[in-house]
Protein backbone atom coordinates (compact mmCIF):
# COMPACT_ATOMS: atom_id res chain seq x y z
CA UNK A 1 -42.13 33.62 39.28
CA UNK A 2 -40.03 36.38 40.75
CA UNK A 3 -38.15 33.87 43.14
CA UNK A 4 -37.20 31.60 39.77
CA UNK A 5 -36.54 34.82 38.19
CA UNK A 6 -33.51 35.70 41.43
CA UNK A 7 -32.86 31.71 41.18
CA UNK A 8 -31.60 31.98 37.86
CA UNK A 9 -29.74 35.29 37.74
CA UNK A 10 -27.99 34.01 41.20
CA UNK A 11 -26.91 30.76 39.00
CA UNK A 12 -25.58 32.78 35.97
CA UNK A 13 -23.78 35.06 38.33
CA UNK A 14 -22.02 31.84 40.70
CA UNK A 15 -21.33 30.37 37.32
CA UNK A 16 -19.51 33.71 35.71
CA UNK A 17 -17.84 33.48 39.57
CA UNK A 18 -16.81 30.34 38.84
CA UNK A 19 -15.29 30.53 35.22
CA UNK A 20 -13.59 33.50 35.98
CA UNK A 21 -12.26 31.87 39.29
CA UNK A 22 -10.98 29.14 37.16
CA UNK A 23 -9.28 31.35 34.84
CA UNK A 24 -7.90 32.86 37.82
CA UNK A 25 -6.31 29.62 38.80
CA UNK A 26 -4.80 28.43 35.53
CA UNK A 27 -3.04 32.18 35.46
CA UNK A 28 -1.82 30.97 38.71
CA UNK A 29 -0.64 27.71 38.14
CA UNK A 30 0.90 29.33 34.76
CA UNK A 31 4.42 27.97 35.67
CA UNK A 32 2.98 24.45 35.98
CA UNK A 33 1.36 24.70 32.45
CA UNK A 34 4.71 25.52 30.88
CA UNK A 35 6.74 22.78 32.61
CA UNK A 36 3.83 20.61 31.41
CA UNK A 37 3.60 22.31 28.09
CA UNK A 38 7.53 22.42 27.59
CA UNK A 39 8.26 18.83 28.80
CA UNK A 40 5.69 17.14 25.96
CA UNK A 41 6.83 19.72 23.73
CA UNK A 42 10.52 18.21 24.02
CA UNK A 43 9.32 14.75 24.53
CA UNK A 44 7.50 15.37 20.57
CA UNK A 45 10.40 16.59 19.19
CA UNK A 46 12.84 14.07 20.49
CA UNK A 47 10.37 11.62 19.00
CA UNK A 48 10.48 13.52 15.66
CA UNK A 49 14.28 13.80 15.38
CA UNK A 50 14.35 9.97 16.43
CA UNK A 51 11.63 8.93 13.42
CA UNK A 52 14.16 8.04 10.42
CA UNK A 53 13.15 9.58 6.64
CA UNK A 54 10.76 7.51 4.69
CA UNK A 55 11.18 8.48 0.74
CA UNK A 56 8.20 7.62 -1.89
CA UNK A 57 9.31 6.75 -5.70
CA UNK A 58 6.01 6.57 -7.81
CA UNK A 59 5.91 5.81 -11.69
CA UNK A 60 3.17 6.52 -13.98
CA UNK A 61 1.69 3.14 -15.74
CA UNK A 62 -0.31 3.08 -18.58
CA UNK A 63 -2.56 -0.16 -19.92
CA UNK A 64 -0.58 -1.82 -23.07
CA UNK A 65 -4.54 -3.07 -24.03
CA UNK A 66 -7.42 -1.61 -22.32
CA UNK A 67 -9.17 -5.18 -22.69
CA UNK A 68 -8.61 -8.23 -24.27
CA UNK A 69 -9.52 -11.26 -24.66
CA UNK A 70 -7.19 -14.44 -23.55
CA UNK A 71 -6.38 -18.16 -24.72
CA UNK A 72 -10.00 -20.25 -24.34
CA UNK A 73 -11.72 -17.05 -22.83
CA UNK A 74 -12.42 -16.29 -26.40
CA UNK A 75 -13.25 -19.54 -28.20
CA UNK A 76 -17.30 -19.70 -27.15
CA UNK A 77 -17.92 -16.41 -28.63
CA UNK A 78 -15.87 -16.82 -31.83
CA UNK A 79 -16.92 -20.51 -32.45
CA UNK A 80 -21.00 -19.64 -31.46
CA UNK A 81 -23.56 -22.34 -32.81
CA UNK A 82 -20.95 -23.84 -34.61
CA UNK A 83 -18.74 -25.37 -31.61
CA UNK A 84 -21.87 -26.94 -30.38
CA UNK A 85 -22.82 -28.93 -34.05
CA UNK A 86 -19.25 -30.20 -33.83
CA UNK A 87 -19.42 -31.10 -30.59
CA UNK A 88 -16.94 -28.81 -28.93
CA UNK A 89 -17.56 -28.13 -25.07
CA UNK A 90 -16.35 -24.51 -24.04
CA UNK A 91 -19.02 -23.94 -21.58
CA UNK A 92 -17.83 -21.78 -18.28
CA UNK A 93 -14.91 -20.22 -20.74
CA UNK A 94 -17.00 -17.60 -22.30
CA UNK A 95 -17.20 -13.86 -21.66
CA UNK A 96 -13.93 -11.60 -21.36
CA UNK A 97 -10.92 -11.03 -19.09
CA UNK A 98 -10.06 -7.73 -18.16
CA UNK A 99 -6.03 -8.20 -17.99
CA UNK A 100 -5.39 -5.16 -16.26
CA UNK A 101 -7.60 -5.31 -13.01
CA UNK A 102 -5.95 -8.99 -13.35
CA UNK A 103 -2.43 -7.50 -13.67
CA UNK A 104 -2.84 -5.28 -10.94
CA UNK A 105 -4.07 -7.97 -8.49
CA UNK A 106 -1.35 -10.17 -9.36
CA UNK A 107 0.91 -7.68 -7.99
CA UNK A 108 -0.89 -7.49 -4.64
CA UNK A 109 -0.61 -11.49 -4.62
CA UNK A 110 1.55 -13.56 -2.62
CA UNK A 111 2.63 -15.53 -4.92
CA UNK A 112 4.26 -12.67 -7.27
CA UNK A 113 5.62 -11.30 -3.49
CA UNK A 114 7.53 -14.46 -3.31
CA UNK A 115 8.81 -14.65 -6.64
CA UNK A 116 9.92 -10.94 -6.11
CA UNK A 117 11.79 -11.26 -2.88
CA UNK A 118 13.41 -14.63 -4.48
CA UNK A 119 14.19 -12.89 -7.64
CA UNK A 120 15.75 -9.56 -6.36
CA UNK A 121 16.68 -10.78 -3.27
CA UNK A 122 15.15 -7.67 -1.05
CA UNK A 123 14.35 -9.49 2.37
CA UNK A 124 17.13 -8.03 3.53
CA UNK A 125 16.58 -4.25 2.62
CA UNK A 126 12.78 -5.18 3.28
CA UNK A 127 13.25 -6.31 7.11
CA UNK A 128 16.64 -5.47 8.33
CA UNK A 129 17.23 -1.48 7.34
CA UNK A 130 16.75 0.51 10.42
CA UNK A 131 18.43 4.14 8.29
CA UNK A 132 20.00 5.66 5.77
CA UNK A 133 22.38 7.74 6.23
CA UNK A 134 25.17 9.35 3.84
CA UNK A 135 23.96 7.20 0.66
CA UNK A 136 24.26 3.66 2.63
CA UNK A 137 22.10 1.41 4.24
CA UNK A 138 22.27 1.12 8.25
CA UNK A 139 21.34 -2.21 9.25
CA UNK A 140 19.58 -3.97 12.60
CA UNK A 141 22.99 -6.06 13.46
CA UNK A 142 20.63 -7.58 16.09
CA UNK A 143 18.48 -9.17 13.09
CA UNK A 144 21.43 -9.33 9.88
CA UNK A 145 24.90 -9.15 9.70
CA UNK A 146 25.64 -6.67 6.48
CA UNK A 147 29.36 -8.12 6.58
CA UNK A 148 28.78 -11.77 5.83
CA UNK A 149 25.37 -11.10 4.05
CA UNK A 150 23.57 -13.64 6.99
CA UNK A 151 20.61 -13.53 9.09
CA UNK A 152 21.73 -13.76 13.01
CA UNK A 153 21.65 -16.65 14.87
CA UNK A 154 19.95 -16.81 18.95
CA UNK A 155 19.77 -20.43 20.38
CA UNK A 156 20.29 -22.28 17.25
CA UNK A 157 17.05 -20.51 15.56
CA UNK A 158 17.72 -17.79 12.57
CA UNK A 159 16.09 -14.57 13.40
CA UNK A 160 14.96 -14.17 9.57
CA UNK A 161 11.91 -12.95 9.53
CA UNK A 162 8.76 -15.36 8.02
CA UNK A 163 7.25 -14.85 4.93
CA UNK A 164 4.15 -14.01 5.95
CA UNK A 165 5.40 -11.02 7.79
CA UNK A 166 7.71 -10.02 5.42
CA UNK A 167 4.67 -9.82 2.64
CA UNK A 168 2.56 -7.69 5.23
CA UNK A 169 5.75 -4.93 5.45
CA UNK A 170 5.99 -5.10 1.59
CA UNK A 171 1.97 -4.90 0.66
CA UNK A 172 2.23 -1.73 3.32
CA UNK A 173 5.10 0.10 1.05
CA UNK A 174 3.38 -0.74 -2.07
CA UNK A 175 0.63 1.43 -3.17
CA UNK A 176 -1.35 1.13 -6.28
CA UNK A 177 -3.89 3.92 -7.26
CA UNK A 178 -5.55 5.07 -10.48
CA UNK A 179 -5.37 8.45 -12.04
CA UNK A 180 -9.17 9.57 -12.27
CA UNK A 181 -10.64 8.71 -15.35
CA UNK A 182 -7.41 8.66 -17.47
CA UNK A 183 -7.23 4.55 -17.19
CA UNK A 184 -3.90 5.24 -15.94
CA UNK A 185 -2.46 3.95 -12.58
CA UNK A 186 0.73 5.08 -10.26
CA UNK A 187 2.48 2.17 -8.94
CA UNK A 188 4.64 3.91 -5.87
CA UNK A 189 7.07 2.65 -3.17
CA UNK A 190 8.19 3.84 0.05
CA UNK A 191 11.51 3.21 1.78
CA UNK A 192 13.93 4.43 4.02
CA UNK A 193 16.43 4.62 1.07
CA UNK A 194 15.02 6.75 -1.58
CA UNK A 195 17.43 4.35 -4.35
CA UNK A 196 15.72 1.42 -3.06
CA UNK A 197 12.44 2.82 -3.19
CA UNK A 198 13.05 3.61 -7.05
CA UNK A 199 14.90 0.61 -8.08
CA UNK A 200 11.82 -1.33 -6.22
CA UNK A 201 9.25 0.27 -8.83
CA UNK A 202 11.42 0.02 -11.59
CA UNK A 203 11.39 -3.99 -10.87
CA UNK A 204 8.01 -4.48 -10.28
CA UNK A 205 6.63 -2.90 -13.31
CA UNK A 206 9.20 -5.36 -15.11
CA UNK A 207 8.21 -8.34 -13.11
CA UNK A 208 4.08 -7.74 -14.02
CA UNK A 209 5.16 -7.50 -17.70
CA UNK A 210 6.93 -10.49 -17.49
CA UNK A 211 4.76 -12.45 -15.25
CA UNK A 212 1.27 -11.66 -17.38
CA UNK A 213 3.82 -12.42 -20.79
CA UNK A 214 4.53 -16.37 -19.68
CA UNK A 215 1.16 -16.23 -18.12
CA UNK A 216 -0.43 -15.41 -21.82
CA UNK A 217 2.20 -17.90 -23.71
CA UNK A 218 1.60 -20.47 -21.34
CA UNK A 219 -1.94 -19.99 -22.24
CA UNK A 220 -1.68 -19.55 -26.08
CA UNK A 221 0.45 -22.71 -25.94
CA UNK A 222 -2.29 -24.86 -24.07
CA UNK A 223 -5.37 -23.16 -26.73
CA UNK A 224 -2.81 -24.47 -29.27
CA UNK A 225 -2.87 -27.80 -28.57
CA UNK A 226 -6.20 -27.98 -27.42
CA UNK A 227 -7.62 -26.58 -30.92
CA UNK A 228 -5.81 -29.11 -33.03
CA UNK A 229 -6.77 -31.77 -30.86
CA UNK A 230 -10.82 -30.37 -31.49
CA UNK A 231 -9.26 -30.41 -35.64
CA UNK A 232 -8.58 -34.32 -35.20
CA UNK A 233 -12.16 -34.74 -33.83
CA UNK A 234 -14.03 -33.46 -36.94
CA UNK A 235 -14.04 -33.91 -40.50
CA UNK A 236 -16.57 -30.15 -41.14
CA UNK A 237 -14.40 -28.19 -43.16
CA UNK A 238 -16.42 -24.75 -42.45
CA UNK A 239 -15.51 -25.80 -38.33
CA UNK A 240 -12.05 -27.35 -39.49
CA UNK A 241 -11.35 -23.96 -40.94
CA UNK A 242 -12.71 -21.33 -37.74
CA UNK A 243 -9.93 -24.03 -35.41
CA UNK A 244 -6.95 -23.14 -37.86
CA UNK A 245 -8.03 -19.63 -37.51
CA UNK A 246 -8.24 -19.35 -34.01
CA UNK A 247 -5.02 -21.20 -33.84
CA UNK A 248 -3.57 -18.47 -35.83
CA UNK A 249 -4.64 -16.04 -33.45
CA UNK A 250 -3.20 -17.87 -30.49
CA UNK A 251 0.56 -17.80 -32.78
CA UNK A 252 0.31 -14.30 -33.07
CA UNK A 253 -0.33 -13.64 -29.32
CA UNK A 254 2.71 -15.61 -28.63
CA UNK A 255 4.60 -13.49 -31.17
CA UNK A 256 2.96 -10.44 -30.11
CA UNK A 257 4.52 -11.23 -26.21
CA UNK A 258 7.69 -12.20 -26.96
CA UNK A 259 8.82 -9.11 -29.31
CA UNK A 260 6.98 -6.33 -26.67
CA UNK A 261 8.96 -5.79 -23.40
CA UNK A 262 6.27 -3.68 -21.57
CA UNK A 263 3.53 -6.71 -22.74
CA UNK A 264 0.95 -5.33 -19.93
CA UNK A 265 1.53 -2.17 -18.59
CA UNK A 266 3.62 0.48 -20.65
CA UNK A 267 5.61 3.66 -18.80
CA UNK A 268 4.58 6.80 -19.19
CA UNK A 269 6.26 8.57 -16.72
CA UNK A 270 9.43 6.40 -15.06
CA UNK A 271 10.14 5.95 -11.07
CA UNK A 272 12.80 8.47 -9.75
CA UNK A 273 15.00 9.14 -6.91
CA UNK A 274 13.02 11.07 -4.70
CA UNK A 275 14.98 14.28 -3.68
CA UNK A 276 12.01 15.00 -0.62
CA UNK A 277 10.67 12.90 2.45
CA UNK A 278 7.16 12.41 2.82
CA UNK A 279 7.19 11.37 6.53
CA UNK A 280 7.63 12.08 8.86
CA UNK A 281 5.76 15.52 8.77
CA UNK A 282 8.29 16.73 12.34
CA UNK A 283 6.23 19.92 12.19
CA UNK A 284 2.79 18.54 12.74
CA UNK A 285 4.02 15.88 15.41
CA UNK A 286 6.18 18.97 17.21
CA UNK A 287 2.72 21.32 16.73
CA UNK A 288 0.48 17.76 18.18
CA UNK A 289 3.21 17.75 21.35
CA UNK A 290 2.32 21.17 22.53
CA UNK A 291 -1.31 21.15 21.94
CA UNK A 292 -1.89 18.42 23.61
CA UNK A 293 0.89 19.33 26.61
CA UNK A 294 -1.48 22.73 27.25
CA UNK A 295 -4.76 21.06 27.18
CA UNK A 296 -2.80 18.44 29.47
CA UNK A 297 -2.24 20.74 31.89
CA UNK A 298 -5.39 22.73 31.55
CA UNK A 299 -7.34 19.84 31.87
CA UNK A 300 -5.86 18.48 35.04
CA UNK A 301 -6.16 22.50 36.67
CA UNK A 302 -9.59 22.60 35.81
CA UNK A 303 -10.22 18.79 37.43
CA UNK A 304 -8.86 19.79 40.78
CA UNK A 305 -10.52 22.88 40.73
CA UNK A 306 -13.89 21.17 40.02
CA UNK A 307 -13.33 18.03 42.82
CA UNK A 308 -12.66 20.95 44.82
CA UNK A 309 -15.75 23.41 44.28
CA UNK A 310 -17.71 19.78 44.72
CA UNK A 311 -15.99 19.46 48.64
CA UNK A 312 -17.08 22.71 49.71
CA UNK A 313 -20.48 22.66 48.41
CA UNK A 314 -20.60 19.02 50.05
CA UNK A 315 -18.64 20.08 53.33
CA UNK A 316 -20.95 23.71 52.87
């Protein structure tokens, strides 16, 4: 008991030995911590100098109609028991449509990220811009000549950039997010040009209004026509007369769409030019460089001192 007793206190003393040996040795090797220290230090701020200013532009949205119920989505619950005495089939087109989860995944679509990019034109400002400096755009000349408005050329192939990749650059500078329980949503945008970024928002809360609008007419126009072709196929008054209503409903929703501009979504609070950055955060990256240039250096002191200790207790 007594010998297990001396083993221990002789381990807690070689290991005390040891750490303060250690110490000892980085205090020692202090000049080659700061080269090592200084030289990532440098290395992270030459890196956060070199990152270029990415600006954010946000607008506040707010649902134009919390729910609502579209073209033939409708017709089984108005209609009930009496579409099935006259015949009328509108199975799989009951229940409702909530427009604005719609709305907002149209947006995240391809298919509304070609129509934008054709519409606006922004594959260039999307895929070329490498800065922005003193209120214009600095372009890759490597990728697209600003002068003539062209992509470049290499070996008889155009170096503009697929449409695939340029919808994975846009859906990553698009953000959508809704404001807690408010049923509000913040469409933002994040650029190297903090004009672009705000003119980007500004057209894409124009583009959902208009897209869902033709989408809904288009719609209307088809319930139109199939209602008073349902009208033709039966001679019951009391059904004759719940078909001219509903087709009355259907005129006003095309009415209703083409007197409202913001149809969908309406603006509560619009997209500005953002004044600040929001990356790159220089200080944290500068802070990150030295951190991790001192444990660097510690970290290599305290491996050479251990492979060491290990040869003399092998060669002891």
């Amino acid at each position: 008991m007594q010998n297990d007793n001396i083993d221990l206190k002789q381990s807690s003393m070689t290991e005390d030995v040891d750490l303060k040996e250690l110490i000892s040795i980085i205090w020692s090797r202090r000049l080659f911590v700061f080269i090592v220290t200084s030289s990532f230090s440098v290395l992270a701020i030459a890196f956060a100098l070199y990152l270029p200013n990415i600006y954010k532009s946000e607008a506040l949205i707010a649902p134009a109609e919390s729910e609502d119920v579209s073209g033939l989505a409708g017709l089984a619950g108005q209609l009930g028991g009496v579409a099935s005495l006259a015949g009328i089939n509108l199975s799989g087109q009951s229940g409702k449509v909530n427009k604005i989860d719609f709305a907002l995944a149209v947006i995240q679509s391809k298919k509304f990220a070609r129509s934008f990019f054709e519409r606006h034109n922004i594959l260039p400002e999307l895929m070329a811009v490498k800065g922005w400096k003193e209120n214009e755009l600095e372009y890759d000349e490597a990728l697209f000549n600003s002068s003539t408005g062209e992509w470049v050329l290499r070996d008889g192939q155009t170096k503009k950039p697929t449409f695939q990749s340029a919808f994975i650059t846009f859906r990553k500078a698009i953000s959508i997010s809704k404001v807690s329980d408010s049923g509000m949503y913040t469409i933002s945008i994040e650029h190297l040009s903090p004009y672009i970024a705000q003119k980007w928002v500004i057209w894409v809360v124009e583009d959902i209004n208009e897209e869902m609008r033709k989408l809904d007419v288009d719609e209307a126009t088809k319930s139109k026509a199939f209602l008073r072709d349902q009208i033709e196929k039966t001679s019951v008054m009391d059904i004759r007369k719940v078909l001219f209503n509903l087709i009355e409903e259907q005129t006003k929703t095309t009415m209703f769409a083409e007197i409202r501009d913001e149809y969908i979504f309406q603006t509560v609070d619009p997209a500005l030019v953002p004044e600040k950055k929001v990356s790159p955060h220089r200080l944290l990256i500068c802070i990150l460089g030295f951190l991790l240039g001192l444990f660097s250096s510690i970290i290599a002191i305290t491996v050479k001192f251990y492979f060491r200790n290990r040869k003399e207790c092998i060669t002891s």
